[in-house]
N, C-alpha and C. Protein backbone atom coordinates (compact mmCIF):
# COMPACT_ATOMS: atom_id res chain seq x y z
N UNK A 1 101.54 -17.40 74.81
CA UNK A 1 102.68 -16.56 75.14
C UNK A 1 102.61 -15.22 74.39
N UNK A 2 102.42 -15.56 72.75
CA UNK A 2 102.19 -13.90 72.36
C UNK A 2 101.32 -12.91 72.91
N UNK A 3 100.27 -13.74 73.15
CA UNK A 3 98.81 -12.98 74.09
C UNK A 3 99.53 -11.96 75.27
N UNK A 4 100.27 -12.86 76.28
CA UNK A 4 100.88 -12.29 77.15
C UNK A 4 101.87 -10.93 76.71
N UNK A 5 102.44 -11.18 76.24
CA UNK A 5 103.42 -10.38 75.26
C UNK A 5 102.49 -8.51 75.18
N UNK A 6 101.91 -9.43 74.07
CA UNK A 6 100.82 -8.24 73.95
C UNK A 6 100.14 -7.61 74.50
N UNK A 7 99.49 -8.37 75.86
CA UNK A 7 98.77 -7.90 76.55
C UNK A 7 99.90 -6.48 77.64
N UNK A 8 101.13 -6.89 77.54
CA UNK A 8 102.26 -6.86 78.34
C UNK A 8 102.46 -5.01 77.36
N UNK A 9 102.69 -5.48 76.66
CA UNK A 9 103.39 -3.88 75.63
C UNK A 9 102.34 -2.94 75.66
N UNK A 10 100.76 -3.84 75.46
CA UNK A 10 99.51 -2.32 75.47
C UNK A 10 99.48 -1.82 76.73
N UNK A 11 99.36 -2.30 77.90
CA UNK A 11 99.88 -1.76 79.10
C UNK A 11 100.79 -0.80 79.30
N UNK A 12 101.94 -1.03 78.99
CA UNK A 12 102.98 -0.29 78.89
C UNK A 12 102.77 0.95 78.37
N UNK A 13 102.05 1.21 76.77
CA UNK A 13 101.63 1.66 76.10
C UNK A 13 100.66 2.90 76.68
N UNK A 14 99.63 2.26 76.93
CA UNK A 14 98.69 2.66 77.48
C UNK A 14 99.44 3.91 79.02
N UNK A 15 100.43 3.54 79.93
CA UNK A 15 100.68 4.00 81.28
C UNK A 15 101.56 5.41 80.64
N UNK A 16 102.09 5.45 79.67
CA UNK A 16 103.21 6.45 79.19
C UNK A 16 102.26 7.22 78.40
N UNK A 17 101.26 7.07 77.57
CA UNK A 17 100.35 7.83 77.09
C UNK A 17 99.70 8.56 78.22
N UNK A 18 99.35 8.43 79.67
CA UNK A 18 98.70 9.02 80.63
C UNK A 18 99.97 9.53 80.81
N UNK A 19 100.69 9.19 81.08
CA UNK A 19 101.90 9.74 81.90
C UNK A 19 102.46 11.36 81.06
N UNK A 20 102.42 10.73 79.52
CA UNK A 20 102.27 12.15 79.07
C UNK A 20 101.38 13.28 78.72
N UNK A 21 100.30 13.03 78.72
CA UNK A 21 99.12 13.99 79.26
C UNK A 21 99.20 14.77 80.32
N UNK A 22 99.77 13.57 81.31
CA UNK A 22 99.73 14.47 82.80
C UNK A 22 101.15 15.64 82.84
N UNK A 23 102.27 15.30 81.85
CA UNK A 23 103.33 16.18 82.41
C UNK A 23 102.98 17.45 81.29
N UNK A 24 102.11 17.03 80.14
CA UNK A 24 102.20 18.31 79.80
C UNK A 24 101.29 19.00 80.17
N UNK A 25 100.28 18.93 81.22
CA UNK A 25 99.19 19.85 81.11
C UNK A 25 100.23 20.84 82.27
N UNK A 26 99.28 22.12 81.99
CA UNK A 26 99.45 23.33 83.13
C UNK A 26 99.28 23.23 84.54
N UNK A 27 99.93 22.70 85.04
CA UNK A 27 99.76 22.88 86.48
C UNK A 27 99.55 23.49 87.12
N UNK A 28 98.82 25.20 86.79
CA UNK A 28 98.30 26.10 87.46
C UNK A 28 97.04 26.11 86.62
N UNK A 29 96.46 25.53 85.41
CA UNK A 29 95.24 26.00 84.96
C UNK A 29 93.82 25.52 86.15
N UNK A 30 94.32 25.20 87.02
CA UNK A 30 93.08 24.81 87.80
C UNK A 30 93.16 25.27 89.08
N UNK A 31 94.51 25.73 89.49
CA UNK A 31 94.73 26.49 90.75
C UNK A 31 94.15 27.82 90.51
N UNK A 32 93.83 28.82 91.92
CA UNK A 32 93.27 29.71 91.82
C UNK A 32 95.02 30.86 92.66
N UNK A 33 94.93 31.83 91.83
CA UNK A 33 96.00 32.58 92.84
C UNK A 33 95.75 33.82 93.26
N UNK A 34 96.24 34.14 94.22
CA UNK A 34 95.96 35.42 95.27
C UNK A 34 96.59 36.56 94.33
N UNK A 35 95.85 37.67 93.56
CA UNK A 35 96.75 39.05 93.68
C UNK A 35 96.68 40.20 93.40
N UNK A 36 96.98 41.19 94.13
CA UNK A 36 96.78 42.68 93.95
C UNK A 36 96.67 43.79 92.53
N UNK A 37 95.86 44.72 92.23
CA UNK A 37 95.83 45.41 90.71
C UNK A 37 96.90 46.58 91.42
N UNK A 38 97.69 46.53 90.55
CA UNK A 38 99.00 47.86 90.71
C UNK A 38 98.47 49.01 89.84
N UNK A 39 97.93 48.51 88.47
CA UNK A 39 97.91 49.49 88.02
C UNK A 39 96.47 48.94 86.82
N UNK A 40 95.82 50.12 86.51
CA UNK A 40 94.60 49.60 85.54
C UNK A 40 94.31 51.16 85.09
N UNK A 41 94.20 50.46 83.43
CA UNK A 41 93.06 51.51 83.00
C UNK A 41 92.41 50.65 81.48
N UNK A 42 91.31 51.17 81.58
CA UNK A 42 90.28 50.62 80.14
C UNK A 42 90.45 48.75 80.40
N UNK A 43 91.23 48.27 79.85
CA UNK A 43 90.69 46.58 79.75
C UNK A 43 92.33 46.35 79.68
N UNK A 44 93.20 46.98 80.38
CA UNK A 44 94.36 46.47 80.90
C UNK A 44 94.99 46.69 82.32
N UNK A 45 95.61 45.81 82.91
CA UNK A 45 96.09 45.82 84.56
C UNK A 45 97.20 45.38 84.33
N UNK A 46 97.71 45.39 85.47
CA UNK A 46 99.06 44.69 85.87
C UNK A 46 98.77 44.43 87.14
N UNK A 47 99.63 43.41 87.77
CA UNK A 47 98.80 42.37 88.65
C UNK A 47 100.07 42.03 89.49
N UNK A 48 100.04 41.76 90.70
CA UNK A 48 101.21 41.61 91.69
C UNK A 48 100.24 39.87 92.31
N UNK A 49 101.62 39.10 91.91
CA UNK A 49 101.23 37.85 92.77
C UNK A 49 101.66 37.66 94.03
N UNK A 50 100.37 37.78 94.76
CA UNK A 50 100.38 37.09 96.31
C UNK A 50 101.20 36.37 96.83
N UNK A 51 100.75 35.25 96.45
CA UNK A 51 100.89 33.99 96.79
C UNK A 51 102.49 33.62 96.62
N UNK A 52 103.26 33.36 97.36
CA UNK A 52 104.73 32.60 96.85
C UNK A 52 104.70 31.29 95.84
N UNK A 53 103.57 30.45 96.28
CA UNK A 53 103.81 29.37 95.17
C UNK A 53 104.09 29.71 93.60
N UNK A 54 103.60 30.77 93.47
CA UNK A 54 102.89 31.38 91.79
C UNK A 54 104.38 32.79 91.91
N UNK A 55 105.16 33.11 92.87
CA UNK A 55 106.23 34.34 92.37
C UNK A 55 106.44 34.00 90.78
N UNK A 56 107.02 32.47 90.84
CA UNK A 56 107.62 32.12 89.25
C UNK A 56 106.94 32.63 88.07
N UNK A 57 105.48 32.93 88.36
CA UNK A 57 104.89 33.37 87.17
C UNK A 57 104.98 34.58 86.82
N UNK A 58 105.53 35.91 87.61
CA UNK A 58 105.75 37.00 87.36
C UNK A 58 106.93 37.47 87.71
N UNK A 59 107.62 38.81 86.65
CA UNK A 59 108.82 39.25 86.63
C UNK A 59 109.37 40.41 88.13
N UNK A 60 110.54 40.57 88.48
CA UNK A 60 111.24 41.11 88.94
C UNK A 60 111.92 42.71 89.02
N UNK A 61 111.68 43.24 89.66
CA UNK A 61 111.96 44.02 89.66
C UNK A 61 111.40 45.41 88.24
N UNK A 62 110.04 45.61 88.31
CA UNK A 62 108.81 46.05 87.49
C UNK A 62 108.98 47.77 88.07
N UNK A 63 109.31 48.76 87.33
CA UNK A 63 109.64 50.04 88.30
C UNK A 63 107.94 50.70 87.63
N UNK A 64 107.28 51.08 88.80
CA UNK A 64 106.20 51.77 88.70
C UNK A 64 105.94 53.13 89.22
N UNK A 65 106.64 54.72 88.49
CA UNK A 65 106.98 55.43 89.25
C UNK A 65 108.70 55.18 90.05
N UNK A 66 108.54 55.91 90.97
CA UNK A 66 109.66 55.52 91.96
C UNK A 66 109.49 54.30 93.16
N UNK A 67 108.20 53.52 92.42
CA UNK A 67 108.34 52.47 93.23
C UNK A 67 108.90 51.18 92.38
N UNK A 68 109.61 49.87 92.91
CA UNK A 68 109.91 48.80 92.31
C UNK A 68 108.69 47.52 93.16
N UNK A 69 107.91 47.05 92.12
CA UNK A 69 107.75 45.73 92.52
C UNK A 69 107.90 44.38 92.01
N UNK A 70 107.56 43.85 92.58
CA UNK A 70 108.07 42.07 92.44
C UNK A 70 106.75 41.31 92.21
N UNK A 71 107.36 39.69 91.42
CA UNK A 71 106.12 38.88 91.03
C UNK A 71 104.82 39.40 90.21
N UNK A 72 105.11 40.87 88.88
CA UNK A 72 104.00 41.09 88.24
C UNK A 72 104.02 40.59 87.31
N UNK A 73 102.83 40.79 86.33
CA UNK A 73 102.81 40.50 84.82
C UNK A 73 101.16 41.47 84.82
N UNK A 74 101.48 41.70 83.22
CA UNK A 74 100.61 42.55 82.81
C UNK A 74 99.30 41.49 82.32
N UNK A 75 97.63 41.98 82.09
CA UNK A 75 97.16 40.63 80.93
C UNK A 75 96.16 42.31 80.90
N UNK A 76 95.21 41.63 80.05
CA UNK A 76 94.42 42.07 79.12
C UNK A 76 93.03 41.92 79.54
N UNK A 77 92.23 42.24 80.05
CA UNK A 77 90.64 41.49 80.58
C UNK A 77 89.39 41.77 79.68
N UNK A 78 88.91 40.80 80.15
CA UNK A 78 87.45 40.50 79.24
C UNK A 78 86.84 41.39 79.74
N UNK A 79 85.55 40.82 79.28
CA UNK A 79 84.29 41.90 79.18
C UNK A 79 83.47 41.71 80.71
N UNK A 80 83.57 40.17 81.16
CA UNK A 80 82.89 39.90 82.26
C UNK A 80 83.58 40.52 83.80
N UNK A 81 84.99 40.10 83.67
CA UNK A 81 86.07 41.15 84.35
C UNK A 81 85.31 42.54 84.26
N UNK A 82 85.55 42.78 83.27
CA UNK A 82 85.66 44.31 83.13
C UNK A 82 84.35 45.01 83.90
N UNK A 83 83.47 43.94 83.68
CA UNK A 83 81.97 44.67 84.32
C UNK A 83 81.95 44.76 86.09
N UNK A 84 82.61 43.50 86.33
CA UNK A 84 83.11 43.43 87.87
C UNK A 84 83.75 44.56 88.34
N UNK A 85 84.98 45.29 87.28
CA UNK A 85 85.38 45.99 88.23
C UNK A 85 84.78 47.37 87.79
N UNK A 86 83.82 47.87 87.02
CA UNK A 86 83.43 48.62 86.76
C UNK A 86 82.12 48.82 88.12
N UNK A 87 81.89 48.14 88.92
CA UNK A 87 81.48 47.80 90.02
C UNK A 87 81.48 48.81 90.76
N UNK A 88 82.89 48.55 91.45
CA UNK A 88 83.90 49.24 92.10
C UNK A 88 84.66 51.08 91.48
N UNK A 89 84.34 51.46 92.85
CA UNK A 89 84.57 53.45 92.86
C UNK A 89 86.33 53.20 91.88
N UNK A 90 86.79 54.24 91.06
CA UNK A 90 87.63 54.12 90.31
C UNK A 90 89.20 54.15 90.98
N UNK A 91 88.88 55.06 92.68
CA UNK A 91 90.17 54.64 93.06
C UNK A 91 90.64 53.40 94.30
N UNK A 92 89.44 52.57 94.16
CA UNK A 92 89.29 51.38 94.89
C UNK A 92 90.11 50.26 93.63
N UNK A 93 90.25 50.64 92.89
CA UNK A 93 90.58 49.40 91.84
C UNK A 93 91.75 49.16 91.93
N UNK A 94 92.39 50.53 92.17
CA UNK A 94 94.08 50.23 92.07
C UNK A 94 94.04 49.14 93.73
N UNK A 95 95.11 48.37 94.26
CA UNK A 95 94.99 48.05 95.64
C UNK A 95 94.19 46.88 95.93
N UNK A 96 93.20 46.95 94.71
CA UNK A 96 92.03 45.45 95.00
C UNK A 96 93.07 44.11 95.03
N UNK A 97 92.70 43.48 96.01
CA UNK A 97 93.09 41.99 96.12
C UNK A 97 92.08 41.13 95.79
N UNK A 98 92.23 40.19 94.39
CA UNK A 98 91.29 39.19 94.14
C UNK A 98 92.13 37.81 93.77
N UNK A 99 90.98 36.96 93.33
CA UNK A 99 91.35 35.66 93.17
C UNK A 99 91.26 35.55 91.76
N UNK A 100 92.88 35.32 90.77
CA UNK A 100 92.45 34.55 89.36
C UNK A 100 92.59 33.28 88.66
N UNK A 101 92.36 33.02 88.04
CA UNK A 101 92.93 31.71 87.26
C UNK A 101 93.51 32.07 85.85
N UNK A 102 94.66 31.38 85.40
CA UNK A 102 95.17 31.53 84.57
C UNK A 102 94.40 30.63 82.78
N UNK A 103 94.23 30.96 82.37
CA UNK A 103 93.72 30.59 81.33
C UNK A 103 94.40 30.29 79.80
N UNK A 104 94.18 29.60 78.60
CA UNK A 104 94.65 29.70 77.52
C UNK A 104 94.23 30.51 76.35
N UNK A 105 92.88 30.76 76.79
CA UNK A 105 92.40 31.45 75.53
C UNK A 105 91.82 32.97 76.41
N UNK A 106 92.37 34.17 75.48
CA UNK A 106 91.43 35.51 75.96
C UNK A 106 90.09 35.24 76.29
N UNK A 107 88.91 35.17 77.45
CA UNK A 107 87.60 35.45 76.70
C UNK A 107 87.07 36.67 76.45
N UNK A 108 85.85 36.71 75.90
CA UNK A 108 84.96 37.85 75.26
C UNK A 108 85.93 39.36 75.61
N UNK A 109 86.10 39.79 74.48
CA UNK A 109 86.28 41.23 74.67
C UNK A 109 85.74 41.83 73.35
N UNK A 110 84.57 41.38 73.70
CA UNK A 110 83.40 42.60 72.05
C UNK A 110 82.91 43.53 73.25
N UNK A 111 82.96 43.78 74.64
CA UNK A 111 82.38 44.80 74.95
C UNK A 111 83.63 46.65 74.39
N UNK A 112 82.42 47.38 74.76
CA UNK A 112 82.82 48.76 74.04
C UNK A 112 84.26 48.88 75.40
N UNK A 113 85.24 49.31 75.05
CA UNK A 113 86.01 49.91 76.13
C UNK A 113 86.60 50.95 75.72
N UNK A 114 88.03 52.05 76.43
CA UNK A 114 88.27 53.24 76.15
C UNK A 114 89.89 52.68 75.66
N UNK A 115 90.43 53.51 74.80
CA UNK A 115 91.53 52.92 73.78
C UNK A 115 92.63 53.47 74.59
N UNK A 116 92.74 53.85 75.78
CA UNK A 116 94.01 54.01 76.36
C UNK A 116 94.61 53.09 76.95
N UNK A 117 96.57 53.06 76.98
CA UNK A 117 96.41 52.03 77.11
C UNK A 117 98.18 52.41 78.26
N UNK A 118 98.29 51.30 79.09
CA UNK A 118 99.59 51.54 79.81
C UNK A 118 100.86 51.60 79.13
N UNK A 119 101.20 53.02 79.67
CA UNK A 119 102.02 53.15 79.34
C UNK A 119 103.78 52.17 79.32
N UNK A 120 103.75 52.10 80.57
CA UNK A 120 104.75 51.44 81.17
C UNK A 120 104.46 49.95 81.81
N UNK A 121 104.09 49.11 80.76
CA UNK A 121 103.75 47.54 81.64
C UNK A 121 104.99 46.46 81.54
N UNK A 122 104.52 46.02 82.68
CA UNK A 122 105.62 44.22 82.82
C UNK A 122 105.74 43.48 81.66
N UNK A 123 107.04 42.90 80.98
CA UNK A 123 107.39 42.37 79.68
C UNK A 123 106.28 41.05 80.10
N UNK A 124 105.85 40.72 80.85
CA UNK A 124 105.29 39.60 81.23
C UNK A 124 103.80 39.17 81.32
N UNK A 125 103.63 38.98 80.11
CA UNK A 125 102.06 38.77 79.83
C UNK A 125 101.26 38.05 80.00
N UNK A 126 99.90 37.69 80.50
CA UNK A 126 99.31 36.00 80.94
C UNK A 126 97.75 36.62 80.64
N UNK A 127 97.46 35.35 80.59
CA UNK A 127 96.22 35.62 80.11
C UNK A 127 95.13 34.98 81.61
N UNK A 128 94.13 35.62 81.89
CA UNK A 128 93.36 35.79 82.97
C UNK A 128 92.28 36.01 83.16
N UNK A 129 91.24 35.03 84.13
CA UNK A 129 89.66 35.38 84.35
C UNK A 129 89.89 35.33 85.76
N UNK A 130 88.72 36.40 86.36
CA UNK A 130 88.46 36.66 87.58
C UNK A 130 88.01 35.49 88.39
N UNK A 131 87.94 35.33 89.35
CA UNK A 131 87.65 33.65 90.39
C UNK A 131 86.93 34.31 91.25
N UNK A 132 85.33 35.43 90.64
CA UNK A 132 85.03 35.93 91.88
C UNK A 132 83.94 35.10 92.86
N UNK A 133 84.15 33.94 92.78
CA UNK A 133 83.59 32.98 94.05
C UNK A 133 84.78 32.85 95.52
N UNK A 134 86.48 33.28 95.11
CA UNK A 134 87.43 32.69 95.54
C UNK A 134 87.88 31.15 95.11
N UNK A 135 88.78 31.17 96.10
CA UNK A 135 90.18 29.63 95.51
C UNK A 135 88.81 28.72 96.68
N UNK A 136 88.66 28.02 96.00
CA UNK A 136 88.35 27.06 96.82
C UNK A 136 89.01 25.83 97.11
């Protein structure tokens, strides 16, 4: 009977330990989301989300100029980013629609970049790598 018992509570044990793994992880760190560069210079953007599933992740009403937009947040880009869009003619960047993933940690930014920086960005900060294969 104790066997049972026991066998009975590590089970239990065991299903709530997964159960809380699963509610705390990020539920977007593996999704890919759709969205537009509003604004960029040197190794900072601000970023308009596409996608409706992902609005929640960016703020409201962001005034850029005499324009207002919706669903941005500002982030910071790496070095591998940065070479991607260094790619691309300088007034193709503003307008680009790409695919990112949201991330926890900055990566690499030891490359050289230029120290200017936006003036006017979204209180709303995230951290971000490019998905240039697309969402699959």
């Amino acid at each position: 009977m104790n066997k049972k018992w026991f066998l009975g509570l590590a089970l239990i044990a065991t299903s709530l330990q997964f159960q809380s793994c699963e509610s705390s992880t990020d539920q977007t760190a593996d999704n890919c989301i759709r969205v537009k560069i509003i604004d960029f210079i040197c190794a900072e953007a601000v970023f308009q989300i596409l996608d409706p599933a992902y609005y929640h992740l960016g703020e409201l009403q962001w005034a850029h100029g005499e324009t207002y937009y919706d669903h941005v947040f500002h982030s910071f880009l790496g070095c591998a980013d940065l070479e991607y869009l260094g790619k691309l003619e300088r007034p193709a960047i503003i307008g680009t629609e790409l695919d990112i993933q949201l991330i926890e940690k900055q990566e690499d930014m030891s490359c050289a970049v230029c120290k200017a920086t936006l003036g006017n960005s979204p209180k709303t900060k995230r951290v971000i790598k490019f998905k240039l294969n697309g969402c699959n």
